[in-house]
C-alpha atoms as a PDB file:
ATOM      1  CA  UNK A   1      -4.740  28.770  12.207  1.00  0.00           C
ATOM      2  CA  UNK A   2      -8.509  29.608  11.868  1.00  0.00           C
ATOM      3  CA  UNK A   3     -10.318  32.350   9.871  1.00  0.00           C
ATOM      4  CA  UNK A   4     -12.749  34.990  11.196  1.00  0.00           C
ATOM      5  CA  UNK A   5     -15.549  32.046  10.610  1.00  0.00           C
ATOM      6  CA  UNK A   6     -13.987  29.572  12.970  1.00  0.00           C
ATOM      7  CA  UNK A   7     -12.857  27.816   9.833  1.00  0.00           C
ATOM      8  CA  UNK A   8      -8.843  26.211   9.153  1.00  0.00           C
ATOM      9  CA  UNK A   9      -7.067  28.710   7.342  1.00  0.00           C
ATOM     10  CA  UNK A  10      -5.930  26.458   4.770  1.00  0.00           C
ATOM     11  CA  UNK A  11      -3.361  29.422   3.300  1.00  0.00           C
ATOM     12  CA  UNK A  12      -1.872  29.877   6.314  1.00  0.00           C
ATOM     13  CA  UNK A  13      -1.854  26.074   6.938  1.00  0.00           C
ATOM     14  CA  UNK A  14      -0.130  25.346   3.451  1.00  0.00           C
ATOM     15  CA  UNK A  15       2.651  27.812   4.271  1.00  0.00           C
ATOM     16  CA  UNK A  16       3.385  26.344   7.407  1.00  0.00           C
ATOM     17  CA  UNK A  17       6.660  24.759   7.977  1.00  0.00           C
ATOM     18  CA  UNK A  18       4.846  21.576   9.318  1.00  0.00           C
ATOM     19  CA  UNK A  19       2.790  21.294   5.918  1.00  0.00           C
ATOM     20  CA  UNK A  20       6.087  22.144   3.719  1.00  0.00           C
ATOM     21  CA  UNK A  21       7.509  19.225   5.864  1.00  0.00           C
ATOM     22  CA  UNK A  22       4.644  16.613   5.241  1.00  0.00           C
ATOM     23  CA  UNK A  23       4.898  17.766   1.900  1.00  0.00           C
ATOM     24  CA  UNK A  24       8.635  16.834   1.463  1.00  0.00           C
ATOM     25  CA  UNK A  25       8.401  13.512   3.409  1.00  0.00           C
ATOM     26  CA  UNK A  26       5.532  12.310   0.882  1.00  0.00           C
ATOM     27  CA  UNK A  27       7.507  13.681  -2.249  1.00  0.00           C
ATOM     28  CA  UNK A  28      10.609  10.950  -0.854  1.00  0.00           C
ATOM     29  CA  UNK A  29       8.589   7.993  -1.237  1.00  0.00           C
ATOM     30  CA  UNK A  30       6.212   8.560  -3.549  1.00  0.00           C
ATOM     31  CA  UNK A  31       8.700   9.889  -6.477  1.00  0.00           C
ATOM     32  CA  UNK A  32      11.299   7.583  -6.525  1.00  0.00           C
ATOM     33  CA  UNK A  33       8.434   4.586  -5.826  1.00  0.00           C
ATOM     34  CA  UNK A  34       6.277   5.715  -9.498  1.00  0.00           C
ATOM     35  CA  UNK A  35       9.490   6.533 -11.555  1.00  0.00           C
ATOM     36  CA  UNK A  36      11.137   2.737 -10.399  1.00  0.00           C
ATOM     37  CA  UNK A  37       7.605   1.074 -10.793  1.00  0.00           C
ATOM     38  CA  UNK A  38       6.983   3.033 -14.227  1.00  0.00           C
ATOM     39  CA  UNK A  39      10.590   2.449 -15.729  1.00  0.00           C
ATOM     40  CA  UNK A  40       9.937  -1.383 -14.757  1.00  0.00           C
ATOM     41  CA  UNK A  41       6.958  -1.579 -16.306  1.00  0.00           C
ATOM     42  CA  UNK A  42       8.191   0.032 -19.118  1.00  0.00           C
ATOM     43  CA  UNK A  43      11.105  -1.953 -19.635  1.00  0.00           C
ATOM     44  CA  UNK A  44       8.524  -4.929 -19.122  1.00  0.00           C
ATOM     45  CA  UNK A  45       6.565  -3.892 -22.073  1.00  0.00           C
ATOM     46  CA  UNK A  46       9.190  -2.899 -23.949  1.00  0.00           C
ATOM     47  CA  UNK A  47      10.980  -6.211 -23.648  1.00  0.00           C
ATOM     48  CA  UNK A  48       8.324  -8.217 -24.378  1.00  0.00           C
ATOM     49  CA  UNK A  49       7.491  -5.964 -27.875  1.00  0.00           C
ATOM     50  CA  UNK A  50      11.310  -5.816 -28.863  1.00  0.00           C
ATOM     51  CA  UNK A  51      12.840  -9.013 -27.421  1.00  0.00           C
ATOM     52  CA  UNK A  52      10.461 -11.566 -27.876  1.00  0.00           C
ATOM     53  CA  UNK A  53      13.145 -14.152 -28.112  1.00  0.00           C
ATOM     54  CA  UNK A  54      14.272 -13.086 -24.478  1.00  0.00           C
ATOM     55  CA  UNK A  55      11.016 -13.166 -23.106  1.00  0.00           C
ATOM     56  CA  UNK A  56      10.146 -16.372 -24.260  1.00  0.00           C
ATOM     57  CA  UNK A  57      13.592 -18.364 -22.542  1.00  0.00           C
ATOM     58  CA  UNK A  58      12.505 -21.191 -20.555  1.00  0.00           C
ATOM     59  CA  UNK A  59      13.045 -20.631 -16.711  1.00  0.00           C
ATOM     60  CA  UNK A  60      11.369 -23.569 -14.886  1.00  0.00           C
ATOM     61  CA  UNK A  61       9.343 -25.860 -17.558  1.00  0.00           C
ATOM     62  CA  UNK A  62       6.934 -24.184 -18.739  1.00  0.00           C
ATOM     63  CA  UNK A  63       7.461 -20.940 -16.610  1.00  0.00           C
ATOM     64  CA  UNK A  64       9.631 -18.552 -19.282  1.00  0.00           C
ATOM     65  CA  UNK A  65      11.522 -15.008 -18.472  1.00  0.00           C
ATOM     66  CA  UNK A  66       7.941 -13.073 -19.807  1.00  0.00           C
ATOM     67  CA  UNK A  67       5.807 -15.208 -17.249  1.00  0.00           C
ATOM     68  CA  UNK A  68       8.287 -14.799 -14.542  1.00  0.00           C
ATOM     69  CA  UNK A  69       8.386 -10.985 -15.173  1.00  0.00           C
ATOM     70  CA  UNK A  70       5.222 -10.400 -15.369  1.00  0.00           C
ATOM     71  CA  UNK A  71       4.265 -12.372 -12.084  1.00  0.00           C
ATOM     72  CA  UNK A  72       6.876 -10.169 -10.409  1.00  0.00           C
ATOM     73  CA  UNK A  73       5.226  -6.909 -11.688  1.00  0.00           C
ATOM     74  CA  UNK A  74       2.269  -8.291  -8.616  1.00  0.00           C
ATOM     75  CA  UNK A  75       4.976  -8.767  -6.346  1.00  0.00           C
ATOM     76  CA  UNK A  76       6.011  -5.403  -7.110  1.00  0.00           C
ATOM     77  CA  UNK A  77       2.889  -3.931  -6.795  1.00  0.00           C
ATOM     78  CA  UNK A  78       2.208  -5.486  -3.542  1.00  0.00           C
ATOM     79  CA  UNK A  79       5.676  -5.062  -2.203  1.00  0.00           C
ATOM     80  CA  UNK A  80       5.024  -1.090  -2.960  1.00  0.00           C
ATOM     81  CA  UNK A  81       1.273  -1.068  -1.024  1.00  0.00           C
ATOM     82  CA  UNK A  82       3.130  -2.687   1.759  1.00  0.00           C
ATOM     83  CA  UNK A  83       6.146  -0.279   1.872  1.00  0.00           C
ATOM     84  CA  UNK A  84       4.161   2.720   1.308  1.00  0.00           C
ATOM     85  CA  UNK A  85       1.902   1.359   4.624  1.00  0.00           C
ATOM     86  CA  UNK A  86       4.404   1.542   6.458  1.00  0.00           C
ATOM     87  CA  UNK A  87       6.285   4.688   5.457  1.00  0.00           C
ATOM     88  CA  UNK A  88       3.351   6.497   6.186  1.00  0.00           C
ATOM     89  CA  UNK A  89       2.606   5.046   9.591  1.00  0.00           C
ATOM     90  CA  UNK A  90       5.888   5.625  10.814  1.00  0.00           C
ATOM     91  CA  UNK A  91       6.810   9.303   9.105  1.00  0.00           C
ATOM     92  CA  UNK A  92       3.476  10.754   7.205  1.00  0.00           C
ATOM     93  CA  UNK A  93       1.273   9.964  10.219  1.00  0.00           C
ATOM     94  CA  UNK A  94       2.793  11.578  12.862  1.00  0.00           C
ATOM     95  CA  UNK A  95       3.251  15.136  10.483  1.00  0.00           C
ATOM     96  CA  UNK A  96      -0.360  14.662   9.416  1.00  0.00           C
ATOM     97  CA  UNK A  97      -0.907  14.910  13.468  1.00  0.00           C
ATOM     98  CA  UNK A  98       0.934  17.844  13.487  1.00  0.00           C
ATOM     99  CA  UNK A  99      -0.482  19.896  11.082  1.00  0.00           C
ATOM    100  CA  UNK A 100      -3.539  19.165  12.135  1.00  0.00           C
ATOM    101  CA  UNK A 101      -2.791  20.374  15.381  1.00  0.00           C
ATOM    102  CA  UNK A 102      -2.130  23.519  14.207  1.00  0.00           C
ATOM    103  CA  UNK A 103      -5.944  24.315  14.073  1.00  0.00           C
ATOM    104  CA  UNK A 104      -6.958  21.960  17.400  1.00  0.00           C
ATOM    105  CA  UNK A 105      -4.590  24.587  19.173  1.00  0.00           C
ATOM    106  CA  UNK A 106      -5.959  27.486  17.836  1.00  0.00           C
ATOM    107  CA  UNK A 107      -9.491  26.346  18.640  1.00  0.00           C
ATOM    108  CA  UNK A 108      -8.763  26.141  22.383  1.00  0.00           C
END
């Protein structure tokens, strides 16, 4: 899929079935993984502006639920880097390789 200039034809690469495809596989992480992250978050914030009582129950001495939640919104974050890692070495990678095959072939 090259142009007259030797260049990718990136229309005819977007409307490949390969490029629909890596398109799809990064939509099923990456949606779900922002709106669960954002409604946590959210419900983080919200909890600690409207249920300040909550927030503030004593867990562990002086570790309370707000502390507690708040450390896990790291773990959260981290947890997501790591699973995004490796969803994209084991499904985005390989499609990546694929569409960009489509021009290495055409080069040949």
């Amino acid at each position: 899929m090259i142009d007259d200039a030797g260049d990718p034809d990136f229309v005819a690469l977007q409307a490949s079935a390969d490029f629909r495809e890596l398109r799809r596989r990064i939509t099923i992480f990456v949606v779900p993984a922002t709106c669960g992250f954002l409604l946590w978050y959210l419900g983080y914030v919200a909890l600690s502006a409207y249920a300040p009582d909550f927030m503030g129950t004593p867990v562990v001495g002086v570790l309370n639920i707000g502390l507690l939640f708040g450390l896990l919104q790291f773990v959260t974050t981290i947890a997501l880097t790591l699973g995004y890692a490796r969803y994209a070495r084991r499904k985005l990678d390989p499609q990546v390789d694929a569409v960009r095959s489509l021009t290495a072939e055409d080069q040949d």
